[in-house]
C-alpha atoms as a PDB file:
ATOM      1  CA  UNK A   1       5.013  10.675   0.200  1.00  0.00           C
ATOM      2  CA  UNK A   2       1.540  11.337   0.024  1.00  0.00           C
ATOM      3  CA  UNK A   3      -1.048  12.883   2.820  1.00  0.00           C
ATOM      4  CA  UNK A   4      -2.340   9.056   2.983  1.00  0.00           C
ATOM      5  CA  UNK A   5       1.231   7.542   4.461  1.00  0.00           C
ATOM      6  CA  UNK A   6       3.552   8.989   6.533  1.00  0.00           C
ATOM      7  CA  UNK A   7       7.057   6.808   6.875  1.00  0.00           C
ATOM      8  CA  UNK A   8       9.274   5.467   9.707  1.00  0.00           C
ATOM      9  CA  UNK A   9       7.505   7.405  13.176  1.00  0.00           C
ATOM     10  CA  UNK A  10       5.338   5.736  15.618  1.00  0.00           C
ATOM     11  CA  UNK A  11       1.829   6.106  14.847  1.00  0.00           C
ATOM     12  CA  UNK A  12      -0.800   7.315  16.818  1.00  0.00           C
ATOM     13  CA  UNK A  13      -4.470   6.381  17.022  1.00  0.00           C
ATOM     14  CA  UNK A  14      -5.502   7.902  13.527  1.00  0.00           C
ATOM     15  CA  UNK A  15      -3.289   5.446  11.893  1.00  0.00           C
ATOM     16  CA  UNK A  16      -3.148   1.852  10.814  1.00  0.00           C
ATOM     17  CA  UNK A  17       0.355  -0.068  10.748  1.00  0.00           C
ATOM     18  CA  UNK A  18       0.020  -2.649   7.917  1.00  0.00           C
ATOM     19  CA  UNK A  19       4.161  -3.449   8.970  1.00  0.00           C
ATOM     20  CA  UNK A  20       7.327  -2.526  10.677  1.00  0.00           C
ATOM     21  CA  UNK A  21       8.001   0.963   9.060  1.00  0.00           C
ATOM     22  CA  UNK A  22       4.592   0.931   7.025  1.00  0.00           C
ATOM     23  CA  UNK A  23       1.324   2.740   7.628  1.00  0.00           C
ATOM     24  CA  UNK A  24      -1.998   4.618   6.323  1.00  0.00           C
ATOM     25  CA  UNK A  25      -4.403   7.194   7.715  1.00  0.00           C
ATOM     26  CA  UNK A  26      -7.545   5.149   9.286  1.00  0.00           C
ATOM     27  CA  UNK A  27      -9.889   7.297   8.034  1.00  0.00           C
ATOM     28  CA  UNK A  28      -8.569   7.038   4.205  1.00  0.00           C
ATOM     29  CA  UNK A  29     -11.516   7.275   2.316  1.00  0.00           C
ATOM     30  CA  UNK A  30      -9.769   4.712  -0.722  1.00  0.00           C
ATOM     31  CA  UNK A  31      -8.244   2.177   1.848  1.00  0.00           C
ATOM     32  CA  UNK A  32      -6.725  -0.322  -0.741  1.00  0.00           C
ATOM     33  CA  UNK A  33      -5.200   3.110  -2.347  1.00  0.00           C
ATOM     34  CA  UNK A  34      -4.208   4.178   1.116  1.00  0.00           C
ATOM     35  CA  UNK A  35      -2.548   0.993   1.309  1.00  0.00           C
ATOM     36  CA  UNK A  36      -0.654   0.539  -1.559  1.00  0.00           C
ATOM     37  CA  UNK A  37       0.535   4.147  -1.332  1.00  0.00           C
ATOM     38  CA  UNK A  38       2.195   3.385   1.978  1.00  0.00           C
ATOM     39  CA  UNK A  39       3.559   0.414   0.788  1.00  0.00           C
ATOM     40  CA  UNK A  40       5.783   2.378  -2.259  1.00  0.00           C
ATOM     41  CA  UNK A  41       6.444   5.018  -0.052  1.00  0.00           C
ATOM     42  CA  UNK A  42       8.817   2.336   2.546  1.00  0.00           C
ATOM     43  CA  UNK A  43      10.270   0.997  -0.404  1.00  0.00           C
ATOM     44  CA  UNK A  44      13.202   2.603  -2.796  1.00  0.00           C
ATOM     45  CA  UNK A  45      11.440   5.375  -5.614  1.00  0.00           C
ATOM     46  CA  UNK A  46      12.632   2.700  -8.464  1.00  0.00           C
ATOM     47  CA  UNK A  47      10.292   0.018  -6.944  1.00  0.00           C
ATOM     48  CA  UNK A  48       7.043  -0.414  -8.978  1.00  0.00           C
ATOM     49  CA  UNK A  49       3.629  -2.533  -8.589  1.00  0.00           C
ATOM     50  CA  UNK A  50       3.798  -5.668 -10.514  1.00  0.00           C
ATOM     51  CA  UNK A  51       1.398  -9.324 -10.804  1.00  0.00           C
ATOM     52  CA  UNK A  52      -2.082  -8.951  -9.938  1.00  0.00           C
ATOM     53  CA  UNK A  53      -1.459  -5.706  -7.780  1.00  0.00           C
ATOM     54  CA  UNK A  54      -0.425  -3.385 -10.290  1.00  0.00           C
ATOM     55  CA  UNK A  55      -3.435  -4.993 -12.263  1.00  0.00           C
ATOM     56  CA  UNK A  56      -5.572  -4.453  -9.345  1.00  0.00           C
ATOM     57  CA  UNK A  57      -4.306  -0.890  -9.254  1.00  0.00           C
ATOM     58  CA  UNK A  58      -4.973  -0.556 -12.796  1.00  0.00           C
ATOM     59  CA  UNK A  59      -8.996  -1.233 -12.120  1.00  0.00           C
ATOM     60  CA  UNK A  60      -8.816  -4.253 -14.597  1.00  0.00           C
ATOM     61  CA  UNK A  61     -10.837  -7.060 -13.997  1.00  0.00           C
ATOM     62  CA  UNK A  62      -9.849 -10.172 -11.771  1.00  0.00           C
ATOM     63  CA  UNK A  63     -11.071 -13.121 -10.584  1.00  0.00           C
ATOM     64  CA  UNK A  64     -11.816 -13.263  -6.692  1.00  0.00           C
ATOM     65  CA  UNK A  65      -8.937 -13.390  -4.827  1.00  0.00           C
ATOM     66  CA  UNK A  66      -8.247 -14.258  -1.053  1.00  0.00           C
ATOM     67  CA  UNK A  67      -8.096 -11.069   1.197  1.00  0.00           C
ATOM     68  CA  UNK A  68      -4.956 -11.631   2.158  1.00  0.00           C
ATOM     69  CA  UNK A  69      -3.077 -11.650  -0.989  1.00  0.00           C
ATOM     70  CA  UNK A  70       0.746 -10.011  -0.777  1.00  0.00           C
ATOM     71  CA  UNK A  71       1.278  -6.805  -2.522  1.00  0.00           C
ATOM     72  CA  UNK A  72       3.589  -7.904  -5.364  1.00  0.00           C
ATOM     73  CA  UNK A  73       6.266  -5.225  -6.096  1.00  0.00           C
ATOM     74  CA  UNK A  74       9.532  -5.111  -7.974  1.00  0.00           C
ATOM     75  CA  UNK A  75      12.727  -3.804  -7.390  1.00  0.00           C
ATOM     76  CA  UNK A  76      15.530  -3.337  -9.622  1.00  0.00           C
END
């Protein structure tokens, strides 16, 4: 777990819940990071970014996409 995400305890005010179980510091300075962080760290250590995420993660280039686009992950 990293100092961005903390797992599975009620957050206070200096955190944002994203889901049940999920959340990131509110003052993360990289809040897509922050996000995506929290997101692997409520999900098993095999699971891994995939689709236009883990591109996204990557920094390679993509064409604008709604805000509210899933986080697409894998899981064996």
């Amino acid at each position: 777990m990293s100092e961005m995400t903390e797992r599975a305890r009620r957050r206070g005010p200096g955190w944002v819940r994203l889901d049940q179980g999920v959340h990131r510091r509110a003052d993360a300075a990289d809040v897509r990071r922050a996000e995506l962080s929290a997101w692997l760290d409520a999900l098993p250590t095999t699971a891994v970014l995939t689709g236009l995420t883990a591109a996204g993660s990557w920094g390679l280039w993509l064409p604008p996409l709604p805000a509210d686009l899933p986080v697409f992950v894998a899981v064996p």
